[in-house]
C-alpha atoms as a PDB file:
ATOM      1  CA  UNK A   1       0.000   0.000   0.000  1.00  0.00           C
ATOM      2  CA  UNK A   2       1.170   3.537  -0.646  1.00  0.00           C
ATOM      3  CA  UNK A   3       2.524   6.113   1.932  1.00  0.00           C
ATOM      4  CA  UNK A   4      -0.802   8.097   1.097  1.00  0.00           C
ATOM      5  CA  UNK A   5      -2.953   5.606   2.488  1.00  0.00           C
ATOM      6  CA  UNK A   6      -1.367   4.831   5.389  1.00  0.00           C
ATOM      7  CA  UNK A   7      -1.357   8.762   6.231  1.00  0.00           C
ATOM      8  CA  UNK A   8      -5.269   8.950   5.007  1.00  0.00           C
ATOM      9  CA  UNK A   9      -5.594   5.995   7.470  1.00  0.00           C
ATOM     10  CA  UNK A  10      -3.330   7.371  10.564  1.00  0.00           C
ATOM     11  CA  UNK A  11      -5.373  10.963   9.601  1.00  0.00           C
ATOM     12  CA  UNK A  12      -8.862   9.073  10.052  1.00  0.00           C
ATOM     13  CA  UNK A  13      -7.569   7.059  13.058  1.00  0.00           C
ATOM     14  CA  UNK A  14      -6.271  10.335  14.563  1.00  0.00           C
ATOM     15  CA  UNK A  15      -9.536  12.205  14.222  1.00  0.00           C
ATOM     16  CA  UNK A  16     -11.485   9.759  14.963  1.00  0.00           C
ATOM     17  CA  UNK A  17     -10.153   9.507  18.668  1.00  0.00           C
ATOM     18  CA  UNK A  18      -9.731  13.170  19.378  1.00  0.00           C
ATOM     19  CA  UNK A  19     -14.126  13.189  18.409  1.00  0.00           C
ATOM     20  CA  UNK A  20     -13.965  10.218  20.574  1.00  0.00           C
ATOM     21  CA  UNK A  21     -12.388  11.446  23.202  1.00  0.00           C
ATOM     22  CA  UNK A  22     -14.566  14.992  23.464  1.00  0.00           C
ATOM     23  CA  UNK A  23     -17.580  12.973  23.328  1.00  0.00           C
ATOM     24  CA  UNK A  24     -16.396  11.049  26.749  1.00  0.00           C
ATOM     25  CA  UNK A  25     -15.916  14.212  27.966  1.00  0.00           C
ATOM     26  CA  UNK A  26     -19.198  15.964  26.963  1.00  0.00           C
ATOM     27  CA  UNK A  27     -22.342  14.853  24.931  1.00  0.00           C
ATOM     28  CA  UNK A  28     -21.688  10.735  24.877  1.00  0.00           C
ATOM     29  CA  UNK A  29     -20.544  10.471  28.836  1.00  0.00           C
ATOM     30  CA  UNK A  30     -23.995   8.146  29.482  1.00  0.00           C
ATOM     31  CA  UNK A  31     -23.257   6.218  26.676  1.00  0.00           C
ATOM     32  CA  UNK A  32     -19.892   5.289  27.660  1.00  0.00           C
ATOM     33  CA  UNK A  33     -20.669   4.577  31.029  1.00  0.00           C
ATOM     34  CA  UNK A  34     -22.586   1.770  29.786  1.00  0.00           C
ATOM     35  CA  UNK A  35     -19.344  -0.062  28.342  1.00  0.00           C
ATOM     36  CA  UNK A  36     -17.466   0.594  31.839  1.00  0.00           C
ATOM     37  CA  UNK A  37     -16.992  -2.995  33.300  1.00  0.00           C
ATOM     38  CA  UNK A  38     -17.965  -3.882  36.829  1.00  0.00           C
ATOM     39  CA  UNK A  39     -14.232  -5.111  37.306  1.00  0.00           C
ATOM     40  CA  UNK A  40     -12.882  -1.876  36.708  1.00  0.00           C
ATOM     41  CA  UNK A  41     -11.892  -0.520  40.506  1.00  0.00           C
ATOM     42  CA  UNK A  42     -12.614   3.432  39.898  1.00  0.00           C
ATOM     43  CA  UNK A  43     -15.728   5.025  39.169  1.00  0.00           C
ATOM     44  CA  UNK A  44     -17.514   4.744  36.036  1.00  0.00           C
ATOM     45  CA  UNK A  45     -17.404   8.261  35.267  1.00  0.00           C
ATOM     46  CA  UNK A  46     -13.891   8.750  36.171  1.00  0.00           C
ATOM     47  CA  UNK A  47     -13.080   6.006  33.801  1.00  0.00           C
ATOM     48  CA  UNK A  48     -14.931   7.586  31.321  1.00  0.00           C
ATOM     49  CA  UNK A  49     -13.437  11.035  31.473  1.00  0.00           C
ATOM     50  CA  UNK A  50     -10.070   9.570  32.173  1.00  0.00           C
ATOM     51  CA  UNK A  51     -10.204   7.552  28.884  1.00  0.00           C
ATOM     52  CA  UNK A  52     -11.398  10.275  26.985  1.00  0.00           C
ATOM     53  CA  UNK A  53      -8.259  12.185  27.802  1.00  0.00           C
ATOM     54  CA  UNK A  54      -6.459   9.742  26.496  1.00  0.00           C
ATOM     55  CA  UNK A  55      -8.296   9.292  23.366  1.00  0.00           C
ATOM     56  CA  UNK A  56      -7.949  13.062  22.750  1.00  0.00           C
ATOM     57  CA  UNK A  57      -4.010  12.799  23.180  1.00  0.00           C
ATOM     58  CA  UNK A  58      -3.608   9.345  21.550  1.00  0.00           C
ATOM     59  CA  UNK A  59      -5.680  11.302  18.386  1.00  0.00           C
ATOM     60  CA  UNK A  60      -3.982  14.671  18.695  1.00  0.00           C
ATOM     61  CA  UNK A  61      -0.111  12.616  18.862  1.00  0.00           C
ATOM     62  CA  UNK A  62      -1.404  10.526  16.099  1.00  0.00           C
ATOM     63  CA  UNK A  63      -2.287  13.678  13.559  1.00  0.00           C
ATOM     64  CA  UNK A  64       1.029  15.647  14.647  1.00  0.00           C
ATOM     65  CA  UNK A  65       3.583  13.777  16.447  1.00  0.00           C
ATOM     66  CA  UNK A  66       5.641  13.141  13.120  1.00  0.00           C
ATOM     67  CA  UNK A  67       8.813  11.640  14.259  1.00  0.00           C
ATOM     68  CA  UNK A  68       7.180   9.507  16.868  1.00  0.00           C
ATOM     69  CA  UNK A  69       4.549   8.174  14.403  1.00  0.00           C
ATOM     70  CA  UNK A  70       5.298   4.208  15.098  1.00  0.00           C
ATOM     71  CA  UNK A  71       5.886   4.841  19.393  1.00  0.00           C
ATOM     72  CA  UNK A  72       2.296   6.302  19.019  1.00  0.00           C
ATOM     73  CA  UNK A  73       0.999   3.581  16.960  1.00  0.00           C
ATOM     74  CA  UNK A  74       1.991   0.995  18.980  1.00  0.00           C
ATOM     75  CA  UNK A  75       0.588   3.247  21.712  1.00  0.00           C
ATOM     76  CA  UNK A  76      -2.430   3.693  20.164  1.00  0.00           C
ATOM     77  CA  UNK A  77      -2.615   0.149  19.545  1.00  0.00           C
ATOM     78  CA  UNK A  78      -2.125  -0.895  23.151  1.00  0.00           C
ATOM     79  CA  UNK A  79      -5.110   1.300  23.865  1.00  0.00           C
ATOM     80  CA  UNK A  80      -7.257  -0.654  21.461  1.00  0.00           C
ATOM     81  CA  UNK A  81      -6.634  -3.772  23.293  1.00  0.00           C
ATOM     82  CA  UNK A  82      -7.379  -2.369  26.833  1.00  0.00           C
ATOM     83  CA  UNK A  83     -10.769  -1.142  26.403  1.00  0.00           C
ATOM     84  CA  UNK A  84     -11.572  -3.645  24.267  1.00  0.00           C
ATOM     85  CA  UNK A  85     -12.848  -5.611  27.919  1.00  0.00           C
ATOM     86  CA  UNK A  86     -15.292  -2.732  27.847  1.00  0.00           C
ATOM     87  CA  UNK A  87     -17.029  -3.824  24.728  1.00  0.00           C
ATOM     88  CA  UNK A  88     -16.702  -7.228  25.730  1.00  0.00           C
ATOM     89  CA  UNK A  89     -19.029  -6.053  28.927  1.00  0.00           C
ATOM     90  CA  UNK A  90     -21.464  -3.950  26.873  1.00  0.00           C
ATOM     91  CA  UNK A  91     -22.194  -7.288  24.855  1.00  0.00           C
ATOM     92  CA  UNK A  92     -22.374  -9.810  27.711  1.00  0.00           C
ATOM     93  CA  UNK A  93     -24.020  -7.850  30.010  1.00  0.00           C
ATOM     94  CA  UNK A  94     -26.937  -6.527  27.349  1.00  0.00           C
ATOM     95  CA  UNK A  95     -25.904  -2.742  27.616  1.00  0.00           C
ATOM     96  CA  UNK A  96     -27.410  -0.432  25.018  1.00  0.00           C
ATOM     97  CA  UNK A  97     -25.237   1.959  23.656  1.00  0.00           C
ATOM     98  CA  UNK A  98     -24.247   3.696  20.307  1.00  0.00           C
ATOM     99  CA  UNK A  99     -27.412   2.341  19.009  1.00  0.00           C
ATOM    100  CA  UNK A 100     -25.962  -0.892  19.850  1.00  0.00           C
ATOM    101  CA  UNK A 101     -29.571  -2.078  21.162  1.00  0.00           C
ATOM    102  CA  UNK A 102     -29.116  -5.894  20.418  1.00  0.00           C
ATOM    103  CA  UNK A 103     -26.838  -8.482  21.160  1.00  0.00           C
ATOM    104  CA  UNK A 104     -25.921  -9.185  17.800  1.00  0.00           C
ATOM    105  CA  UNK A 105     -25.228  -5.446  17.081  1.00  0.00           C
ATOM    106  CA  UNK A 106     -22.259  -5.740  20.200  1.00  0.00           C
ATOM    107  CA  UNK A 107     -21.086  -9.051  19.310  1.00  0.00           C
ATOM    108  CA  UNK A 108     -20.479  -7.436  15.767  1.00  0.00           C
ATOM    109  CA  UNK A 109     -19.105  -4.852  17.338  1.00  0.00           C
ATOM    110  CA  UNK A 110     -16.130  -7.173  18.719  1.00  0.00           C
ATOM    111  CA  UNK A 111     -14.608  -7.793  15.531  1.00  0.00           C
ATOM    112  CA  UNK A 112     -13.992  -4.002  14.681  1.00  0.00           C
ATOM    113  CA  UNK A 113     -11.652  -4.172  17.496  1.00  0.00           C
ATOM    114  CA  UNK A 114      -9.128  -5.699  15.924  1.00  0.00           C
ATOM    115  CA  UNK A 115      -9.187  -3.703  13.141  1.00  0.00           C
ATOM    116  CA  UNK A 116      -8.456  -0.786  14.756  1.00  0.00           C
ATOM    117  CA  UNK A 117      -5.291  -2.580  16.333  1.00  0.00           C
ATOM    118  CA  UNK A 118      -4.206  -3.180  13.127  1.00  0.00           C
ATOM    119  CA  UNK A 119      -5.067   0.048  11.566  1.00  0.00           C
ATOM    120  CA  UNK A 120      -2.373   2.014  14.220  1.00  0.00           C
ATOM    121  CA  UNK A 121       0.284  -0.637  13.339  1.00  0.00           C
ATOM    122  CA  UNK A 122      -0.442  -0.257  10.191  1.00  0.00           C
ATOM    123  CA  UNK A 123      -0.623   3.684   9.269  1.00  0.00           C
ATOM    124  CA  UNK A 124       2.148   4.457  11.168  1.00  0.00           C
ATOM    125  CA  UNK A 125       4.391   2.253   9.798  1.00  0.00           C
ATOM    126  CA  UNK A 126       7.619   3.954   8.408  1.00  0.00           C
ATOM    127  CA  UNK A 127       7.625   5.354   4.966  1.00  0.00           C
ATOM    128  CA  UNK A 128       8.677   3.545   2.519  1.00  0.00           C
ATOM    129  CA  UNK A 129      11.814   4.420   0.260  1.00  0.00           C
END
């Protein structure tokens, strides 16, 4: 794959989590609550707000931290993987959210996970020569 599509994809990926990460800290705080797992030892909300920070500086390092591009895709990819328990929860636990209303809709859900692993390996890959 070109270099342009693995920026296009690190630019998506990066944008993606900074809207992420405001919406934990503003309109979609509910919503996110409901993915918050019971094994989790702070407060939903805190958890919530606290990961939404992280989203927003994950997103924000992923559009402009240029010659850290791979540390902050690995980073990024880390991230991935720890909330995915979250989603996990939502599904086995029947939690709406998202529009996520069924339990088919959050086991679906499960397999985008991955994807976005492999989308921060991916796009910030080093250029090639």
């Amino acid at each position: 794959m070109s270099n342009t599509a693995r920026m296009i994809g690190r630019l998506f990926l990066g944008s993606s989590l900074v809207f992420a990460g405001i919406s934990h800290l503003t309109f979609a705080r509910d919503e996110f609550r409901a993915q918050v797992p019971e094994s989790v030892p702070l407060d939903p909300d805190t958890t919530v707000l606290a990961s939404g920070v992280a989203e927003v500086a994950l997103g924000s390092a992923l559009l402009f931290a240029h010659g850290h591009r791979r540390t902050v895709g690995v980073i990024a990819a880390l991230f991935f993987i720890a909330v995915f328990p979250g989603n996990v929860a939502q599904w086995m636990h029947h939690r709406d959210g998202f529009g996520l209303d069924t339990d088919m809709k959050r086991f679906v859900r499960l397999f985008f996970q991955p994807v976005l692993v492999a989308l921060a390996l991916w796009s910030t890959r080093p250029a090639r020569r």
